[in-house]
Protein backbone atom coordinates (compact mmCIF):
# COMPACT_ATOMS: atom_id res chain seq x y z
CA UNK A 1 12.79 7.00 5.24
CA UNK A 2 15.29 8.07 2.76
CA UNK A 3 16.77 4.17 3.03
CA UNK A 4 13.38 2.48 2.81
CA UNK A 5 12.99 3.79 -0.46
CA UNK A 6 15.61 2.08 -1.99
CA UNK A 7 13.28 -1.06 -1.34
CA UNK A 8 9.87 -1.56 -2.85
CA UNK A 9 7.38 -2.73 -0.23
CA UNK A 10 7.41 -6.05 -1.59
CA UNK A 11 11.14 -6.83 -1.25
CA UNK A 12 11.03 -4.96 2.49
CA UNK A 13 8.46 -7.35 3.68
CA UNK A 14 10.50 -10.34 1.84
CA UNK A 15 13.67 -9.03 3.55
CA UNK A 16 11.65 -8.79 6.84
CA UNK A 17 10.21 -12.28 6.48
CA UNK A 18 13.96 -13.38 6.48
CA UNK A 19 14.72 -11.73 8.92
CA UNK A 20 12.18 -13.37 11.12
CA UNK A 21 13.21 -16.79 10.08
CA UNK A 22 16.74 -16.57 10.71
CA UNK A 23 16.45 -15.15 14.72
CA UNK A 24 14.17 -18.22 14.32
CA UNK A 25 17.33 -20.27 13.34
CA UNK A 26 20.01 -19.00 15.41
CA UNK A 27 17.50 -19.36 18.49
CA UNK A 28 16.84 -23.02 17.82
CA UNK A 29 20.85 -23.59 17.46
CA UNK A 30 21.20 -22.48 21.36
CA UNK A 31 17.34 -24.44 21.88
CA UNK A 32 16.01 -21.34 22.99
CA UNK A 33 12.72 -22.24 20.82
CA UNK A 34 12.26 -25.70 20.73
CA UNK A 35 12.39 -26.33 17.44
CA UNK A 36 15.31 -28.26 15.59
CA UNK A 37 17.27 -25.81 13.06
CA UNK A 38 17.81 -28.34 10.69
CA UNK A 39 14.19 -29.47 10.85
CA UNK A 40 13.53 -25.51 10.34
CA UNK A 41 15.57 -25.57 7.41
CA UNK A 42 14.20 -28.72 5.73
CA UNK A 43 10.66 -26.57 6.05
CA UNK A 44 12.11 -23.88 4.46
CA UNK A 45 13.78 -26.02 1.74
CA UNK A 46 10.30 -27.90 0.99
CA UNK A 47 8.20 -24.89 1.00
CA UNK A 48 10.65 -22.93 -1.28
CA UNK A 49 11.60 -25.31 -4.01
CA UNK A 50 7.79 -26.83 -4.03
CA UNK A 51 6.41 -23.36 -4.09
CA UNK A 52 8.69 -22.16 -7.26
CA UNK A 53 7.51 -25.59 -9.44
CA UNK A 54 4.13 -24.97 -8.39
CA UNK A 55 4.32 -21.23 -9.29
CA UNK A 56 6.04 -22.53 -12.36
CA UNK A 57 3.51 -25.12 -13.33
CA UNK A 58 0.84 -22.79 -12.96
CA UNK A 59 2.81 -20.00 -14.67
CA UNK A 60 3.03 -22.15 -17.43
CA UNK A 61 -0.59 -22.72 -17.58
CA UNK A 62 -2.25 -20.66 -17.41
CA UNK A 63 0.62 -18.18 -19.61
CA UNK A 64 0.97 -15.77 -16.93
CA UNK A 65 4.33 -14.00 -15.92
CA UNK A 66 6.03 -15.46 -12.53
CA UNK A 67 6.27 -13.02 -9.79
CA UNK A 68 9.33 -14.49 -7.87
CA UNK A 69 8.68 -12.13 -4.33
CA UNK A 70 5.13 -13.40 -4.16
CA UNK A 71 6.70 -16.69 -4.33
CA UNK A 72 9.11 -16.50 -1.85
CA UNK A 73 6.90 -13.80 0.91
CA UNK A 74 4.04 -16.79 0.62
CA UNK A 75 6.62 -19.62 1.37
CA UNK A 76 8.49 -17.48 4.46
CA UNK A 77 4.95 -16.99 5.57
CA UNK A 78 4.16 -20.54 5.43
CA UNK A 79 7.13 -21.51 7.21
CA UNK A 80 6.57 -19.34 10.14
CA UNK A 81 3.28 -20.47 10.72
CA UNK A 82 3.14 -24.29 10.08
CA UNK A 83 4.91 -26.42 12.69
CA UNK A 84 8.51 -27.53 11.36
CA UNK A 85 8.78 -31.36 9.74
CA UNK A 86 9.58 -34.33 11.56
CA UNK A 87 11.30 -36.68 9.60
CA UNK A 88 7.99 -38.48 8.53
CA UNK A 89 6.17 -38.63 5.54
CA UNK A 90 2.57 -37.06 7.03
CA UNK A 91 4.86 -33.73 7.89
CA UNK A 92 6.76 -33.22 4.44
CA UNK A 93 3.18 -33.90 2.51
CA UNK A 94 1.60 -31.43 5.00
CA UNK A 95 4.11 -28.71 3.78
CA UNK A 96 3.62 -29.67 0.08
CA UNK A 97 -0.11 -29.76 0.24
CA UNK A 98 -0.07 -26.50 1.94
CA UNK A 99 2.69 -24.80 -0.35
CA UNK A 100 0.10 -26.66 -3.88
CA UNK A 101 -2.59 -24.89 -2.53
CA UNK A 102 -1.48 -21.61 -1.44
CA UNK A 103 0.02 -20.94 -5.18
CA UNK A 104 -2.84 -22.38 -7.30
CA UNK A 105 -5.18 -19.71 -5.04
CA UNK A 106 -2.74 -17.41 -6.88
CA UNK A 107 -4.05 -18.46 -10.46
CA UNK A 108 -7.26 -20.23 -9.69
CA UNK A 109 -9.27 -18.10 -7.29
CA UNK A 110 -9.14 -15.19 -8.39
CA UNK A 111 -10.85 -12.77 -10.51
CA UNK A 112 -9.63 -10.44 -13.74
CA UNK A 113 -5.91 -12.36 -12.97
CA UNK A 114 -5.66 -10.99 -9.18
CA UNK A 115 -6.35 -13.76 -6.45
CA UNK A 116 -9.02 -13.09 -3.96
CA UNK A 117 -7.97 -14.74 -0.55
CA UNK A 118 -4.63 -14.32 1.17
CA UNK A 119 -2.74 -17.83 -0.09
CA UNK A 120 -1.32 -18.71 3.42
CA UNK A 121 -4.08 -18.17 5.59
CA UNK A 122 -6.44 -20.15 2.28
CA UNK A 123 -4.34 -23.16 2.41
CA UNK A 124 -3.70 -23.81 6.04
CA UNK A 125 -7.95 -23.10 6.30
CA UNK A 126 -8.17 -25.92 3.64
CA UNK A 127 -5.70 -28.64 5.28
CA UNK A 128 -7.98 -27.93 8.41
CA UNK A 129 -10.84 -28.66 7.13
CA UNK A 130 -9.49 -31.80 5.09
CA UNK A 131 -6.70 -33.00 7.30
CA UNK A 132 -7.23 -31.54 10.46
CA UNK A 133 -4.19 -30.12 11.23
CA UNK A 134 -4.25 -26.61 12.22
CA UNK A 135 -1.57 -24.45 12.08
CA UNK A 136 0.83 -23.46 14.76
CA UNK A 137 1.49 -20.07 14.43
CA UNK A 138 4.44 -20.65 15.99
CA UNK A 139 6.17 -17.36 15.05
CA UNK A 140 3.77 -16.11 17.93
CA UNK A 141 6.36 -16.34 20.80
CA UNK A 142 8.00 -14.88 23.46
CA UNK A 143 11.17 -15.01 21.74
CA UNK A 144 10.24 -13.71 18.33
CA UNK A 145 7.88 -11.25 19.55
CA UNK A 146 10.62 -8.64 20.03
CA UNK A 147 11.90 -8.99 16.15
CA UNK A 148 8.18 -9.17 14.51
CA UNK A 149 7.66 -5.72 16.35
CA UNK A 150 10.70 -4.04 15.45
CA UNK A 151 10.60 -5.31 11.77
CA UNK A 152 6.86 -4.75 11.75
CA UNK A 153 7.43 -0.70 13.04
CA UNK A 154 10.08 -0.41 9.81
CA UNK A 155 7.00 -2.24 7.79
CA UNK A 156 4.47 0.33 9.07
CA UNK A 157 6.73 3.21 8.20
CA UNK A 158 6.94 2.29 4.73
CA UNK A 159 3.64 1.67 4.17
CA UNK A 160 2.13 4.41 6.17
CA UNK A 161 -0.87 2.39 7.10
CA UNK A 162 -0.75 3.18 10.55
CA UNK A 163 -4.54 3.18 10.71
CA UNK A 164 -5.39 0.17 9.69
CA UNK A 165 -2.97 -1.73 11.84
CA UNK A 166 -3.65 0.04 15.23
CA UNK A 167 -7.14 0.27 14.75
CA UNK A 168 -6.72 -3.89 14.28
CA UNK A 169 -4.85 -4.41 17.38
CA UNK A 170 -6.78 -2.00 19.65
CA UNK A 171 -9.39 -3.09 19.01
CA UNK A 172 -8.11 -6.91 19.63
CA UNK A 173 -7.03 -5.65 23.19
CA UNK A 174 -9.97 -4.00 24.13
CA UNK A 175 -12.07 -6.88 23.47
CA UNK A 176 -9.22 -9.03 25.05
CA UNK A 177 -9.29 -6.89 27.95
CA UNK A 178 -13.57 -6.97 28.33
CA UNK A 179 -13.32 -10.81 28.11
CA UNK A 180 -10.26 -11.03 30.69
CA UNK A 181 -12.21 -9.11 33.16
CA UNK A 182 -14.98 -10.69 33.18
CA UNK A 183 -13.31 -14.03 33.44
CA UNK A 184 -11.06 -12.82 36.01
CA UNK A 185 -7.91 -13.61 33.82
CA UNK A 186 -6.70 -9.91 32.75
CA UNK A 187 -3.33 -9.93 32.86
CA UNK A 188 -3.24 -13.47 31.54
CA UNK A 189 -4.82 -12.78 28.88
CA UNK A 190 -3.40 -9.76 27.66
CA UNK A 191 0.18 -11.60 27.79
CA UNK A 192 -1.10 -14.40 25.73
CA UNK A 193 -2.31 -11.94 23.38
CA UNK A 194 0.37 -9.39 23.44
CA UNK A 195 3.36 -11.93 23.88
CA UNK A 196 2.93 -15.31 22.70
CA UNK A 197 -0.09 -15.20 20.10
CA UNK A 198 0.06 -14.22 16.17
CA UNK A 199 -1.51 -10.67 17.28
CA UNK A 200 1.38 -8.58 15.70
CA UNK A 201 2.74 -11.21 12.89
CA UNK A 202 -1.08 -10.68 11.29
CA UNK A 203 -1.07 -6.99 11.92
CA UNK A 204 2.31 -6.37 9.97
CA UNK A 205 2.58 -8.86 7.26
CA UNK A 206 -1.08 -10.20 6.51
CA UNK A 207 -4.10 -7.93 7.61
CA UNK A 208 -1.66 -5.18 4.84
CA UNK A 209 -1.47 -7.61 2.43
CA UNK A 210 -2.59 -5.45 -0.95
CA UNK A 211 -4.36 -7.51 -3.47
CA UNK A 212 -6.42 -8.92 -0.26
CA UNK A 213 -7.26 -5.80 1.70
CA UNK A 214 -9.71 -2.80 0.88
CA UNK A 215 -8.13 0.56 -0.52
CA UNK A 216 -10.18 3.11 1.21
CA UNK A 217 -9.25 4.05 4.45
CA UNK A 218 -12.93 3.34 6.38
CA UNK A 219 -13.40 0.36 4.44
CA UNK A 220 -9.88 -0.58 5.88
CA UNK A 221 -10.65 -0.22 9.40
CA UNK A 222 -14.21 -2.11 8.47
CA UNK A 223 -11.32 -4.70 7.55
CA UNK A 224 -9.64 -4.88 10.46
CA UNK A 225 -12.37 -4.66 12.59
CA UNK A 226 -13.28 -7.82 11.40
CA UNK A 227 -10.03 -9.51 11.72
CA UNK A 228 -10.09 -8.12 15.21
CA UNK A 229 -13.33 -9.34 16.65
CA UNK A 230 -12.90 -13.26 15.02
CA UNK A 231 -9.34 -13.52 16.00
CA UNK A 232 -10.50 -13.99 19.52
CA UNK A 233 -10.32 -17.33 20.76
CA UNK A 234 -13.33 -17.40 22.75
CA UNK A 235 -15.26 -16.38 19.20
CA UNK A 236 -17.14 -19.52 17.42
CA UNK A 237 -20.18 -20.95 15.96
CA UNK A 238 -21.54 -23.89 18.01
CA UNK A 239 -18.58 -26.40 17.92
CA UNK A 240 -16.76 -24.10 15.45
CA UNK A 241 -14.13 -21.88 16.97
CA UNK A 242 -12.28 -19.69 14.77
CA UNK A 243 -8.34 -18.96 13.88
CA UNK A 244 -6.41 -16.49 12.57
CA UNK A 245 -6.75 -18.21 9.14
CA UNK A 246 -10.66 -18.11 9.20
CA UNK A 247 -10.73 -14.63 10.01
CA UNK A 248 -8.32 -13.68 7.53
CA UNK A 249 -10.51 -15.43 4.96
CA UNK A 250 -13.53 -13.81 5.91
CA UNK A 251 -12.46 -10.56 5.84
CA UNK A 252 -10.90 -11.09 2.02
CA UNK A 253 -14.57 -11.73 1.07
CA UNK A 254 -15.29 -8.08 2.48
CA UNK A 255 -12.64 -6.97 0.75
CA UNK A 256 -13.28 -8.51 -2.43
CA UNK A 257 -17.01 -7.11 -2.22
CA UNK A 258 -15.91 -3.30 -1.62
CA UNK A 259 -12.76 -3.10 -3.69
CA UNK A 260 -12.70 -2.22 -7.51
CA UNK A 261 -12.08 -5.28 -9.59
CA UNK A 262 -10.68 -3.06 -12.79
CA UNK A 263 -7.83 -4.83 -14.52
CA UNK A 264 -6.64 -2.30 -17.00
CA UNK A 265 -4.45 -3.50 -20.24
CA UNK A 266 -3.47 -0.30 -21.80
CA UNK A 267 -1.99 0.75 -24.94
CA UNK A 268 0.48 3.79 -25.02
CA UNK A 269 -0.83 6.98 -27.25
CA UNK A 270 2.43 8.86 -26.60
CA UNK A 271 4.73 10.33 -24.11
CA UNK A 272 5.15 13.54 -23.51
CA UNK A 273 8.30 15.54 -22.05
CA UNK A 274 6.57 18.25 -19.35
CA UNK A 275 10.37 19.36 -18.10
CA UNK A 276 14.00 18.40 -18.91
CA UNK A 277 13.27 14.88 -16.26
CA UNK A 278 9.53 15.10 -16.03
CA UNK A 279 7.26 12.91 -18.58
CA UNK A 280 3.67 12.08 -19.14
CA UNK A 281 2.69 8.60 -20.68
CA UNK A 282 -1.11 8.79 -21.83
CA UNK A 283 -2.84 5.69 -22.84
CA UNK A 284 -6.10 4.71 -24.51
CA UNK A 285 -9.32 4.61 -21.41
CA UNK A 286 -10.77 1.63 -21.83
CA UNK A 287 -14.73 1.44 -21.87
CA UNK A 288 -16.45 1.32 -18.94
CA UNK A 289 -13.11 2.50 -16.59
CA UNK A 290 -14.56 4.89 -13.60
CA UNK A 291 -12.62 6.74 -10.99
CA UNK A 292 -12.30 9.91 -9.18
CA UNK A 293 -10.21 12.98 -9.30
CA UNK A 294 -7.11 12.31 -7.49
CA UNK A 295 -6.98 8.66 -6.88
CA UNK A 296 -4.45 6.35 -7.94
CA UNK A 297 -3.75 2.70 -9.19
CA UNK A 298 -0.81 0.11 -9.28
CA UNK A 299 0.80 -0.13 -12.51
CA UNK A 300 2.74 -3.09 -13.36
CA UNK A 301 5.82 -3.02 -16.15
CA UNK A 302 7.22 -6.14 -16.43
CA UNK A 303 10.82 -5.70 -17.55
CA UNK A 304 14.16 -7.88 -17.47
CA UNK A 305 17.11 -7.11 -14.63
CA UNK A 306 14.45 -5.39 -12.43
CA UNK A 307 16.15 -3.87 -8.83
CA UNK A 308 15.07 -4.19 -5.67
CA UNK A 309 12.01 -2.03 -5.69
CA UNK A 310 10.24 -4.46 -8.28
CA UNK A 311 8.11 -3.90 -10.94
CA UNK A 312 5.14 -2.23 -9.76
CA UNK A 313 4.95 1.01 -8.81
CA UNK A 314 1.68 3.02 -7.34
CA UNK A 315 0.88 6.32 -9.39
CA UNK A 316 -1.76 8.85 -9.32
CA UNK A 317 -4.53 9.51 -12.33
CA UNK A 318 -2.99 12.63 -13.86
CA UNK A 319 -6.14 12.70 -16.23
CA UNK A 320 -9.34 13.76 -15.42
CA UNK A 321 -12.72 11.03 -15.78
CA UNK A 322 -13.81 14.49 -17.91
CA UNK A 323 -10.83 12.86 -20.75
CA UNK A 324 -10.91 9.97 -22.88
CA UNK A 325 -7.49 9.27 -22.43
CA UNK A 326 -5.87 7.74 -19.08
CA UNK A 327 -2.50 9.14 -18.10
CA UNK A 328 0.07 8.89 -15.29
CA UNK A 329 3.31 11.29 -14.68
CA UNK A 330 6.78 10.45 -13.16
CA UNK A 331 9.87 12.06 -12.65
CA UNK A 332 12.69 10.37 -13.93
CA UNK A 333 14.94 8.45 -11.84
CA UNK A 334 18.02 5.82 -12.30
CA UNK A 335 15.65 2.78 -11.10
CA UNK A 336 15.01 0.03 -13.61
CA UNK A 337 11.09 0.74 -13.58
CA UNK A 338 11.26 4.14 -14.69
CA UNK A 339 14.30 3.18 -17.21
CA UNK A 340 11.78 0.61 -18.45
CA UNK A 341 9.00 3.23 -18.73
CA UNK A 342 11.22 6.00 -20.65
CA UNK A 343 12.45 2.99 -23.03
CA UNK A 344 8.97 1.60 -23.09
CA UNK A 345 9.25 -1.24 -26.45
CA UNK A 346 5.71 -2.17 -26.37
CA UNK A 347 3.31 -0.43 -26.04
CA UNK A 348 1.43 -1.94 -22.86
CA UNK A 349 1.02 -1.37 -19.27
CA UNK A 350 -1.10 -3.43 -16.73
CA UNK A 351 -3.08 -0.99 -14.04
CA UNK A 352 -5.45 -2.12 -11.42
CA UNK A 353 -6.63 -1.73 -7.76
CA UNK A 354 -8.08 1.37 -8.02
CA UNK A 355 -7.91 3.06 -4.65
CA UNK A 356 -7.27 6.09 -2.54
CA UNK A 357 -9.39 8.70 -0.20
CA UNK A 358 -7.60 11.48 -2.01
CA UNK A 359 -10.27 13.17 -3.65
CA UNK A 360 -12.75 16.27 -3.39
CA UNK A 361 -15.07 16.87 -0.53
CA UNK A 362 -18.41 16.56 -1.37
CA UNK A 363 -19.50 19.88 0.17
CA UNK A 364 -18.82 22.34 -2.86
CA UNK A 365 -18.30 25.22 -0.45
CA UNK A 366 -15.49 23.82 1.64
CA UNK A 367 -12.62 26.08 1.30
CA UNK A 368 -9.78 24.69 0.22
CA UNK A 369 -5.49 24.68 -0.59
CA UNK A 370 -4.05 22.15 -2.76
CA UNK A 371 0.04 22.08 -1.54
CA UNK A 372 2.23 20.14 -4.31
CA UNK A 373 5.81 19.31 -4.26
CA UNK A 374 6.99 18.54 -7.42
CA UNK A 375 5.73 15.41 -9.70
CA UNK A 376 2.93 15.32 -6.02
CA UNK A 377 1.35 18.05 -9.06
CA UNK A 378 -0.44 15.01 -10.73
CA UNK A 379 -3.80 14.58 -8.40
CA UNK A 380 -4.44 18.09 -8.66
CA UNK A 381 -4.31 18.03 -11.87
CA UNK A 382 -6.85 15.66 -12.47
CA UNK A 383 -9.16 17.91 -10.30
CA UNK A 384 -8.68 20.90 -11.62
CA UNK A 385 -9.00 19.88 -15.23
CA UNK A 386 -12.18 17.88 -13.78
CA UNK A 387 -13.86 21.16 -12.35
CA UNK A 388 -12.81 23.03 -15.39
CA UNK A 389 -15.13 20.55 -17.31
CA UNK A 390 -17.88 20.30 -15.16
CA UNK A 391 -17.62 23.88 -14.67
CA UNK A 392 -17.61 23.72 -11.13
CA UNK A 393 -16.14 27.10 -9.44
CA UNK A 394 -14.57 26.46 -5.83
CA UNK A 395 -12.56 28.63 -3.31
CA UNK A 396 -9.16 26.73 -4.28
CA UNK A 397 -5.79 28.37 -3.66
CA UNK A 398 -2.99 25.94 -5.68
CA UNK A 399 0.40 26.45 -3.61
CA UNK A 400 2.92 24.67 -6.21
CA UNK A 401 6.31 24.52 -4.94
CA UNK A 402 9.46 23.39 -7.31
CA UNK A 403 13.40 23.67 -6.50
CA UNK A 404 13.74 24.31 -10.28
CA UNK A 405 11.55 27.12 -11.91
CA UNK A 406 12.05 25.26 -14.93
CA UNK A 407 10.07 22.75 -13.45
CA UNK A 408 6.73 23.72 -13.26
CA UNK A 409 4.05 21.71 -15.23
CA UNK A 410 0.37 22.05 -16.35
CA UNK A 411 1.00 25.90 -16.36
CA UNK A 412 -1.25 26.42 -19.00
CA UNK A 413 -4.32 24.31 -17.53
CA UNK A 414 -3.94 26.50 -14.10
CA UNK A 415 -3.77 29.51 -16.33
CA UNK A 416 -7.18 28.66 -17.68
CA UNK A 417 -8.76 27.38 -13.95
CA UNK A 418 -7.92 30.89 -12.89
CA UNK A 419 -10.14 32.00 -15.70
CA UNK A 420 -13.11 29.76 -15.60
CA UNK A 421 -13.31 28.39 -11.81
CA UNK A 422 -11.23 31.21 -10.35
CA UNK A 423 -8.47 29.35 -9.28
CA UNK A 424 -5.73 31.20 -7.16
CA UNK A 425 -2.60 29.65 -8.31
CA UNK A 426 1.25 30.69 -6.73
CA UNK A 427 4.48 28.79 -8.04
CA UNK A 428 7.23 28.56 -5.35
CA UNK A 429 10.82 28.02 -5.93
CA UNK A 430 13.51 27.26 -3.54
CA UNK A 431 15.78 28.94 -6.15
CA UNK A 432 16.89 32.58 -6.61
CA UNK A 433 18.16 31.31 -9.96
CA UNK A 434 15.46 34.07 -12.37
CA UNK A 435 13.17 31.64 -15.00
CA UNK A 436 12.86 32.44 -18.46
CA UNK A 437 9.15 31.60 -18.09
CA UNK A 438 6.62 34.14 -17.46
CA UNK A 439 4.77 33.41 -14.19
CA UNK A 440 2.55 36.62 -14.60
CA UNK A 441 3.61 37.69 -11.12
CA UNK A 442 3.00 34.59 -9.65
CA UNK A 443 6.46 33.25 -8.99
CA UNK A 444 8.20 33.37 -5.65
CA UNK A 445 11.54 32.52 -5.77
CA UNK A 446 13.98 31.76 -2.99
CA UNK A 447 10.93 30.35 -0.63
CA UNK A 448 9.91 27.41 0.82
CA UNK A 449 6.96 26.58 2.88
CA UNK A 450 6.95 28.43 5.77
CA UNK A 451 4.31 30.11 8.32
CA UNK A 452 4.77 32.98 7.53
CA UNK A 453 4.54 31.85 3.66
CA UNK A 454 1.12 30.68 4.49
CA UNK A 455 0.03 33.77 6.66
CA UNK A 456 1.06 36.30 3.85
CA UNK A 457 -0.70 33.98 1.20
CA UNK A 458 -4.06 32.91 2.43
CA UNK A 459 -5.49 35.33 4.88
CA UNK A 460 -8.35 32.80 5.87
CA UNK A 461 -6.19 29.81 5.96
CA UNK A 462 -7.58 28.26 9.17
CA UNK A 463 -11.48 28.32 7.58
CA UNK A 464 -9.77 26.01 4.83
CA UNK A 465 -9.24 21.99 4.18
CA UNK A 466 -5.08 21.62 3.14
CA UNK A 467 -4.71 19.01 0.50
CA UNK A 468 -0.99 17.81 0.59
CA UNK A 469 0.56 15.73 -1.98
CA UNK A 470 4.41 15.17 -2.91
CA UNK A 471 7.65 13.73 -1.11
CA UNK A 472 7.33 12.13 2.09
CA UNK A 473 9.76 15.04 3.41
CA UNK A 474 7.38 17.87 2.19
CA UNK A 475 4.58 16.04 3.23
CA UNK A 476 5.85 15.81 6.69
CA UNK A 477 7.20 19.13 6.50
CA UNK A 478 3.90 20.33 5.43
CA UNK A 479 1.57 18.90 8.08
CA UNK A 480 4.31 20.31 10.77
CA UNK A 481 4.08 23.67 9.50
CA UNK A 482 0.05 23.50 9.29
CA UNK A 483 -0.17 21.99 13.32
CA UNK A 484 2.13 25.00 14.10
CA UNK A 485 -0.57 27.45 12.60
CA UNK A 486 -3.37 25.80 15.02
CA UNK A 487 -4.99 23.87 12.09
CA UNK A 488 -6.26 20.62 13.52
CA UNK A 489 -6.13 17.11 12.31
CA UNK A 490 -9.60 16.75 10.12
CA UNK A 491 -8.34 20.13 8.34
CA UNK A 492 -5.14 18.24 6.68
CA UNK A 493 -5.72 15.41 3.91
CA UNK A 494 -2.31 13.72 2.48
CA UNK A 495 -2.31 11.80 -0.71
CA UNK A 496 -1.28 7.93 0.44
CA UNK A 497 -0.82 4.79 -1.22
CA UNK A 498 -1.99 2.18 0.57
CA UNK A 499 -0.55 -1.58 0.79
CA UNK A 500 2.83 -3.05 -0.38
């Protein structure tokens, strides 16, 4: 995992896309698809070049900044599921049709600047309907099927949506399985659907597509239910049969109806330096801006030289819907987004889809134990400071755990939760270096998580709901020390970002 995060999701699924289209290419050299590579290439060629002067034009129009991954992930996606040209006109204006529409849905369809309907699946829908010429899907084979699994897994890992995705394709199979046996065609129809169909292709790269997909996890597998029950074949309405393109489409408009639509442009207040690499930007709220404790956005930072992990990032709320202010918190690292945030020139950031499950339970006398590693601090921070204001008292134990004790922040705000909402607060640090800060007897040093950590801590620990947020690592390590307790799956909540 520790590689994957030298990639943002975006440039993962671009590099996957590749990846896909050149076993594509080195199959067709020793015709084990039947497709000709330098026909393959000429698709590729057309779809890229038309897609960046479209993207261009449009930019240009409409003054908006070009997003060069979006650019290329829509014209990989393209290629792999339009049949490759034939050295006739009909075929090359096909491509360019297809490649016009899919980026003007990008600047045209949309709403608050962020499009509505996945651009591939939207313009291959609309050359059906005008030119009747469906799509191939051609990256469904036999051949390929191997390399969109293996690439999809690596997908899946990174953007822990596992959920969403099997839910999609189990439910696919079961209803592939019903229809097989009642038709007598089981095992027919499962390889069709497992093997040579684009099952796996829309589970990895399209149903996850962010800016088209819900952000809550129920509304998600709403989402790809959907997806699920109209990409069977044997689905239509009277002569119409649907595709993978129509279902996709149809489920954006769910998605579009449940998702927030907030589009944030927000001015900087100040920054402030919580520890010698930790920092807090705060920002005007604009009017009107909801959200719960503990949920998170994407915030964009456009900036020149970006790396490979882009210019968006996903961050938590660290303010409470209690403040007038909106804030976020990072740790500072060497990438080029947080460089760009610690050097920020103007004074603007761009936040929107709202999302996350992360929250409060409803049921004011659940038990609970917020568990942070490090800068994971930031969506317990918004709750406590939000029951602090709404003067809201809960059974909350805060288990805080730094390898620095200089690295602690928000001390003072859990000082004053143990005051008014009687907040049970211990600061762990995998240090035996002593702190200069005074902890009030609430420092353990030389510790990490452990069961017998949790056992000494919180006698009543398996009445109570674990809220986990930090590092993938103590995340992991956290949920593997809470199984090992007995605690079962609906008592453990992690903090996840959904989408790429």
């Amino acid at each position: 995992m520790k590689f994957l995060n030298r990639f943002s999701m975006y440039r993962l699924v671009l590099y996957y896309l590749i990846g896909i289209f050149l076993v594509a290419f080195f199959l067709s050299i020793f015709k084990v698809i039947s497709y000709s590579p330098g026909f393959l290439i000429l698709s590729l060629l057309i779809l890229v070049i038309s897609g960046y002067l479209f993207n261009l034009m449009f930019s240009n129009l409409f003054d908006a900044p070009i997003n060069p991954e979006s650019n290329l992930i829509t014209s990989l996606i393209l290629v792999l599921i339009i049949t490759p040209v034939y050295s006739n006109i009909y075929s090359i204006g096909f491509l360019v049709m297809a490649s016009l529409i899919a980026q003007a849905s990008k600047y045209l369809l949309t709403y608050k600047d962020k499009h509505i309907f996945n651009p591939a699946a939207l313009a291959v829908l609309i050359l059906d309907l005008l030119a009747h010429q469906t799509a191939s899907w051609w990256v469904g084979s036999l051949y390929l099927t191997p390399f969109v699994l293996i690439g999809g897994l690596i997908i899946l890992r990174k953007i822990s949506n596992i959920k969403m995705v099997a839910s999609f394709i189990f439910i696919n199979l079961v209803l592939t399985t019903m229809i097989g046996l009642f038709n007598h065609d089981l095992v027919l129809s499962l390889k069709d659907t497992i093997l040579i169909s684009p099952l796996l292709f829309l589970a990895f790269v399209m149903l996850t597509e962010p800016l088209t997909s819900p952000r809550k996890q129920n509304q998600q597998l709403i989402y790809a239910f959907i997806v699920a029950v109209l990409l069977l074949p044997q689905v239509h309405l009277f002569s119409l049969y649907t595709t993978p393109e129509i279902a996709l489409i149809i489920a954006n408009f769910y998605a579009f109806w449940v998702n927030a639509k907030d589009k944030l442009f927000l001015y900087l207040q100040k920054i402030i330096k919580l520890s010698s690499d930790q920092f807090e930007l705060v920002f005007d709220r604009p009017n009107n801006f909801n959200f719960m404790p503990g949920q998170y956005m994407e915030w964009t930072l456009s900036h020149d030289n970006f790396d490979q992990k882009g210019v968006r990032r996903y961050f938590t709320i660290s303010s409470s819907p209690t403040e007038d202010k909106l804030s976020l918190a990072y740790k500072n690292s060497n990438s080029s987004y947080k460089k760009a945030l610690a050097e920020l020139n103007e004074p603007l950031l761009i936040a929107s889809s709202l999302g996350g499950d992360f929250i409060l339970p409803n049921d004011s006398n659940q038990k609970l134990v917020f568990i942070a590693g490090g800068i994971g601090i930031t969506p317990f921070r918004s709750m406590i400071k939000y029951l602090i204001d709404t003067k809201q008292s809960r059974d909350i134990y805060l288990l805080y755990f730094c390898s620095d004790c200089q690295d602690f922040v928000y001390k003072d705000l859990f000082e004053q939760a143990k005051k008014t909402i009687n907040l049970k607060v211990w600061y762990i640090c995998s240090s035996s270096k002593k702190s200069t800060i005074n902890f009030n007897h609430q420092l353990i040093s030389n510790q990490r998580l452990s069961i017998n950590l949790i056992k000494d801590l919180i006698k009543d620990y398996d009445q109570r709901l674990f809220l986990l947020a930090g590092s993938d690592a103590i995340v992991k390590h956290s949920k593997q020390i809470l199984r090992k307790l007995g605690l079962r799956s609906h008592q453990i909540k992690t903090d996840h970002f959904s989408g790429y």
